[in-house]
C-alpha atoms as a PDB file:
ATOM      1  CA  UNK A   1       0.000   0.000   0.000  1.00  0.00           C
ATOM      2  CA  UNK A   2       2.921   2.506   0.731  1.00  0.00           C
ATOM      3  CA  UNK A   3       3.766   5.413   3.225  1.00  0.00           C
ATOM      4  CA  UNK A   4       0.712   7.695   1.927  1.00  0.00           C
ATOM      5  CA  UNK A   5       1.102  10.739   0.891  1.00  0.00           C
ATOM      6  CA  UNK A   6       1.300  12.566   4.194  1.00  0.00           C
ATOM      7  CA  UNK A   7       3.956  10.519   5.294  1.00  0.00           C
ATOM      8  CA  UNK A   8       6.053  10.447   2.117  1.00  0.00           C
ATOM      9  CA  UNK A   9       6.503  14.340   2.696  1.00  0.00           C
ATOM     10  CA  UNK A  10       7.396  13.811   6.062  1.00  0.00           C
ATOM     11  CA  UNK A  11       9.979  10.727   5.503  1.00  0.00           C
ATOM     12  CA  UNK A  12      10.950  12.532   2.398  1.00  0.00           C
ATOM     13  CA  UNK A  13      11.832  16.066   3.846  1.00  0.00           C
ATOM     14  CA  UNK A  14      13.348  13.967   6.690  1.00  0.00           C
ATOM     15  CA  UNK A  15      15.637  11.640   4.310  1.00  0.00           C
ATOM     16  CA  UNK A  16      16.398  14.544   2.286  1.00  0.00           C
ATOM     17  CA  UNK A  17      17.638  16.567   5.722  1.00  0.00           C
ATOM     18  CA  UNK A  18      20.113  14.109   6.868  1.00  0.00           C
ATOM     19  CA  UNK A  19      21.787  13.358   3.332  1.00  0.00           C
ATOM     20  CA  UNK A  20      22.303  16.948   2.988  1.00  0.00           C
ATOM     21  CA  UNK A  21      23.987  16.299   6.148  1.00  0.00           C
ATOM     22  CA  UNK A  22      25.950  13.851   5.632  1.00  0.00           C
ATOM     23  CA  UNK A  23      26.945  15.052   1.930  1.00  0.00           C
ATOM     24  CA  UNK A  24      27.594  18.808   3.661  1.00  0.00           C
ATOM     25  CA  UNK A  25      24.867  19.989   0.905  1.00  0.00           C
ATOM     26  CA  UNK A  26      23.124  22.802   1.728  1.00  0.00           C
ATOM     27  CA  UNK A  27      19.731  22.722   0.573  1.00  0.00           C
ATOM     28  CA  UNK A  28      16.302  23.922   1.702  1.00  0.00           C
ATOM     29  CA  UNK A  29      13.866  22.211   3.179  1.00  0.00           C
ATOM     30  CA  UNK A  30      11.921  22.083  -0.053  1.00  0.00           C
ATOM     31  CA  UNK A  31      15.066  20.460  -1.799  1.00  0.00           C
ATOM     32  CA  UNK A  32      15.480  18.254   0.771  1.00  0.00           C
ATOM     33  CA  UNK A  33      11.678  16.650   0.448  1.00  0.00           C
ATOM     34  CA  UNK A  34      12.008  16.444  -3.325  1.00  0.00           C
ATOM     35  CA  UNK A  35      15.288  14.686  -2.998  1.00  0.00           C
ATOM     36  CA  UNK A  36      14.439  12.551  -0.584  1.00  0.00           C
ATOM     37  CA  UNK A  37      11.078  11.369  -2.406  1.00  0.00           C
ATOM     38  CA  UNK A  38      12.936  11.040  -5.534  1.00  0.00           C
ATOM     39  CA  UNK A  39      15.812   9.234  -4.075  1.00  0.00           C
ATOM     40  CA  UNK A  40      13.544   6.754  -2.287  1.00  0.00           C
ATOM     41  CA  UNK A  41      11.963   6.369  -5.744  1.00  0.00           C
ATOM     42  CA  UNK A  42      15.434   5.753  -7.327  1.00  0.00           C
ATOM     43  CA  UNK A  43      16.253   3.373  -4.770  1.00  0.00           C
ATOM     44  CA  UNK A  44      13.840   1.527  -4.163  1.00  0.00           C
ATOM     45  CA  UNK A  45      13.236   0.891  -7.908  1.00  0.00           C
ATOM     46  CA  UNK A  46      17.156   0.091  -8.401  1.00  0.00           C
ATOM     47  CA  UNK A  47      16.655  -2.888  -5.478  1.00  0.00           C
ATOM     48  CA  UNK A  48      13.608  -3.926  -6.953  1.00  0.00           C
ATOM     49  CA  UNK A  49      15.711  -4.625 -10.141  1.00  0.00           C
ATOM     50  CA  UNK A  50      18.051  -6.511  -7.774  1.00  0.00           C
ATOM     51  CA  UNK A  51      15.056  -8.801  -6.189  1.00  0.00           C
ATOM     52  CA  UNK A  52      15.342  -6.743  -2.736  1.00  0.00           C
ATOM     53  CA  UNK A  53      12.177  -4.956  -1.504  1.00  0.00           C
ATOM     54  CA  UNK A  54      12.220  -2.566   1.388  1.00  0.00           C
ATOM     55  CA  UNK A  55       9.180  -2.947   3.650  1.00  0.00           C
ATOM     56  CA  UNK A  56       6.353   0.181   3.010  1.00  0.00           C
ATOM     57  CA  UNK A  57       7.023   1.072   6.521  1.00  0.00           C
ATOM     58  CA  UNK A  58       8.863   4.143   8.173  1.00  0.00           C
ATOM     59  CA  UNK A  59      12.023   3.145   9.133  1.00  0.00           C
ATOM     60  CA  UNK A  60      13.080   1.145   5.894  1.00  0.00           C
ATOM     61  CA  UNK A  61      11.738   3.581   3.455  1.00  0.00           C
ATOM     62  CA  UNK A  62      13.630   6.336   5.558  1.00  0.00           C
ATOM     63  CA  UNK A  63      17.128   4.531   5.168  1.00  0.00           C
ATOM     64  CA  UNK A  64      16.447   3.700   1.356  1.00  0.00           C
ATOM     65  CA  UNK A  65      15.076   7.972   0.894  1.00  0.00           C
ATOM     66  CA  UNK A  66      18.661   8.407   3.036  1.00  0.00           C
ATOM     67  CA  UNK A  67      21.105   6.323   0.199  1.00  0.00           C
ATOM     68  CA  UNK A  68      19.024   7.398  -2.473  1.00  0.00           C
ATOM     69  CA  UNK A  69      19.051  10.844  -1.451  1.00  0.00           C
ATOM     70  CA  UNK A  70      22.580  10.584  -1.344  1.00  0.00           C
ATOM     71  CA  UNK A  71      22.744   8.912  -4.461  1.00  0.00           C
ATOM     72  CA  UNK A  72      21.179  11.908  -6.047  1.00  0.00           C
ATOM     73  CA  UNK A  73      23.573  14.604  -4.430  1.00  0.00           C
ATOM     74  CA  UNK A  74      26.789  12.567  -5.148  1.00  0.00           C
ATOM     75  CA  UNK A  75      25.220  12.100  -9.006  1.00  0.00           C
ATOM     76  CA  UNK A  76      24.913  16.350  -9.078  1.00  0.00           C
ATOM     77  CA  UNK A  77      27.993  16.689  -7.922  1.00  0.00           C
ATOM     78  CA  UNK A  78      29.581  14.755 -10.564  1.00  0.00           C
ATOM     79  CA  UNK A  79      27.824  16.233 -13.489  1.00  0.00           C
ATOM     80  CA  UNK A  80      28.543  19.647 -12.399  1.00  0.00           C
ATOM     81  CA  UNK A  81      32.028  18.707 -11.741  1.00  0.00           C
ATOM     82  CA  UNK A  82      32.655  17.041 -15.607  1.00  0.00           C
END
């Protein structure tokens, strides 16, 4: 069933917050829900290829927004870099 859409925001903008963190990005608290959502979309779709599902609960979809997240912000920085 997933998160909802309530929740997704809130795991999202969450996820997004501590990847900027750890990546020493500093984004907004908009950027960090988009990128969060996004990367948790990313993710998650990049296991699924992989045969791993994360559980539609809180906690795993908040570590896979966190990678994903991070994903995204490490994938910037190389593009802008090159």
């Amino acid at each position: 069933m997933g998160l909802g859409f309530l929740a997704s925001i809130i795991v999202g903008g969450l996820a997004g917050w501590i990847a900027s963190y750890i990546m020493k990005a500093k984004t907004g608290i908009f950027t960090n829900i988009i990128l969060g959502i996004i990367g948790a979309v990313v993710l998650n779709w990049l296991l699924a290829r992989a045969g791993i599902f994360a559980e539609n609960a809180w906690l795993p979809q908040l570590v896979v927004g966190v990678a994903g997240a991070s994903l995204l912000i490490w994938v910037w920085r190389q593009l802008r870099r090159g």
